[in-house]
Protein backbone atom coordinates (compact mmCIF):
# COMPACT_ATOMS: atom_id res chain seq x y z
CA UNK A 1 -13.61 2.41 -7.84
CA UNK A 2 -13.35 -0.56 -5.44
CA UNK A 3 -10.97 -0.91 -2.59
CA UNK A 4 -9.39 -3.80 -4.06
CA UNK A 5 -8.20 -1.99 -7.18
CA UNK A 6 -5.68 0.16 -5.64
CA UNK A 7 -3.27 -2.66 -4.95
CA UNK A 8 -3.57 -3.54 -8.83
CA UNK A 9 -2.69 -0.22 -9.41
CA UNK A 10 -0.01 0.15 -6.65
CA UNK A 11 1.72 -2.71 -9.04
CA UNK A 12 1.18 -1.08 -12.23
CA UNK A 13 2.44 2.29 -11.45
CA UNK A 14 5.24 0.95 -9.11
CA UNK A 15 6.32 -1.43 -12.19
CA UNK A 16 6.30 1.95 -14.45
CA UNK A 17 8.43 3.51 -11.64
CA UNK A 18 5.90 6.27 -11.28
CA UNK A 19 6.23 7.12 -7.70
CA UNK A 20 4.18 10.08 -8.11
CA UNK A 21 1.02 7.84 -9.53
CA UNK A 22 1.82 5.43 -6.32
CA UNK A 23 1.63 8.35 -4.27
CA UNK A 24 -1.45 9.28 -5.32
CA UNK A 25 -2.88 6.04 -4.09
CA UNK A 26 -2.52 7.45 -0.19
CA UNK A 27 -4.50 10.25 1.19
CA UNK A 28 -2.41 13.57 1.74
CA UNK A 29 -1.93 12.77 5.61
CA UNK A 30 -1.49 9.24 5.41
CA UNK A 31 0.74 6.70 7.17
CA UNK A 32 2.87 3.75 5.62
CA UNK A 33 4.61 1.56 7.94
CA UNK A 34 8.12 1.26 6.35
CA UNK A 35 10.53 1.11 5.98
CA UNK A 36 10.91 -1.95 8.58
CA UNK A 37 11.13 -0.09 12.01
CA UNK A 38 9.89 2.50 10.74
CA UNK A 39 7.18 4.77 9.79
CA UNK A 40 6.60 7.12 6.54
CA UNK A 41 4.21 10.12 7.08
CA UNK A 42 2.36 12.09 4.75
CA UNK A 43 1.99 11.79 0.52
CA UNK A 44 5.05 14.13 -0.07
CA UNK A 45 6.72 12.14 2.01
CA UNK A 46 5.50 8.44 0.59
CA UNK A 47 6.18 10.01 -3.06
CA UNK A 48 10.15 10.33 -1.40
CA UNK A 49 10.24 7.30 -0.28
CA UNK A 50 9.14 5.39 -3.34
CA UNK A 51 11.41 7.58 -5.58
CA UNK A 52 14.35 6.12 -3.60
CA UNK A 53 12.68 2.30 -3.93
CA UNK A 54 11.73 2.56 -7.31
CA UNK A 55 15.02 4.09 -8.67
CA UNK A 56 16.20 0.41 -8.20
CA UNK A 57 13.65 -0.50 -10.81
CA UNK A 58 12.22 -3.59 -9.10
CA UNK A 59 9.38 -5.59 -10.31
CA UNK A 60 6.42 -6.32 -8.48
CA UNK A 61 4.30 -8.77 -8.85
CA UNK A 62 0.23 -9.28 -8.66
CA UNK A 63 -1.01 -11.20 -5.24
CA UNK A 64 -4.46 -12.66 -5.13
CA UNK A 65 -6.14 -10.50 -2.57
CA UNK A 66 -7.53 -11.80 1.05
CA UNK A 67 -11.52 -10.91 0.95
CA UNK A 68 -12.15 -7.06 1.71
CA UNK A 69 -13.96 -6.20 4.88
CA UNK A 70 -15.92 -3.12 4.89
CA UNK A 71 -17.52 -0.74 7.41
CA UNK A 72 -19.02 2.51 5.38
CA UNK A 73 -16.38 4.52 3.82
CA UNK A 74 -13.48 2.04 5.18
CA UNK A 75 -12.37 -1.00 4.22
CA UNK A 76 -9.61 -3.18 5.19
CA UNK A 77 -7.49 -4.32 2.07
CA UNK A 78 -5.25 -7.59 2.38
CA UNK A 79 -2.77 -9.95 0.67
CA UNK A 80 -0.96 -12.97 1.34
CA UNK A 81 2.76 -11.90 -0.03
CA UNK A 82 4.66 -13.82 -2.49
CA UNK A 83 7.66 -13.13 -1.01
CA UNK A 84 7.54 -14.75 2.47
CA UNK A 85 6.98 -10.87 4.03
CA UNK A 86 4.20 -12.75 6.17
CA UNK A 87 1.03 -10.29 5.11
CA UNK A 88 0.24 -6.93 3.99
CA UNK A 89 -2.77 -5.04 4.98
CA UNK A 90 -4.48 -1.66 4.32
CA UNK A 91 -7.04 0.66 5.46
CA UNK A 92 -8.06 2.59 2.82
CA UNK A 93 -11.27 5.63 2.74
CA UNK A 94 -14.03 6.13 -0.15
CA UNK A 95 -13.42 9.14 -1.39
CA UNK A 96 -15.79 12.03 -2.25
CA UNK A 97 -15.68 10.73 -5.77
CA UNK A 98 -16.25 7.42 -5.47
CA UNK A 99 -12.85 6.28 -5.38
CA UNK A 100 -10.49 4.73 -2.67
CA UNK A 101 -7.50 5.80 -0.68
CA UNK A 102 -5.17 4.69 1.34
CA UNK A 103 -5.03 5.84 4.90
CA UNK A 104 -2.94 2.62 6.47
CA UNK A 105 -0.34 1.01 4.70
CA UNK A 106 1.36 -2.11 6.40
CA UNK A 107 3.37 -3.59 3.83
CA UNK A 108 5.16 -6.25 6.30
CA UNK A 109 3.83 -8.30 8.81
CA UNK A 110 6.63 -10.34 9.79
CA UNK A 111 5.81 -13.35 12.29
CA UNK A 112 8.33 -12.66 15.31
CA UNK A 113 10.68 -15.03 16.32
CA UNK A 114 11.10 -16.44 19.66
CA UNK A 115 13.10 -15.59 22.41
């Protein structure tokens, strides 16, 4: 019921390899930046995606979340990665219910190298 718990639960369910139950963190029309270069469009479409991922069974661990910032029903969700990725950040949407979506998902924020 807080923004913050749906990358807890991305973890859990992704650990389980239930890509269905890490679909059903995103909102039916949602976007997910990856895979790198890339975009991913839509829940059916996430659900794919995290099929193929997740069929590799890898293990994900917990990251101590940036604070939240919130304007109404959105809320900007972010973590400082584990694995060198550089930062993840998501917009996510109160829902009818009282619970939170994803909207945004940028996995990877990679610093860019130069020239």
């Amino acid at each position: 019921m807080q923004p913050e718990d749906i990358t807890r639960l991305f973890v859990e369910r992704s650990n389980a390899g239930d890509a269905e139950g890490v679909a059903a963190l995103y909102e039916e029309d949602a976007v997910m930046a990856y895979p790198p270069g890339g975009q991913t469009v839509g829940r059916a479409a996430i659900q794919a995606l995290w099929e193929k991922v997740l069929a590799n069974r890898p293990r994900f661990e917990p990251e101590e979340p940036l604070p939240t910032l919130r304007s109404g029903d959105l809320a900007l969700t972010s973590t400082p990665p584990r694995d060198g990725a550089g930062g993840r950040a998501q917009v996510v949407r109160r829902q009818p219910d009282g619970s939170w979506l994803r909207v945004l998902d940028q996995p990877e924020f990679v610093t860019p190298t130069a020239g």
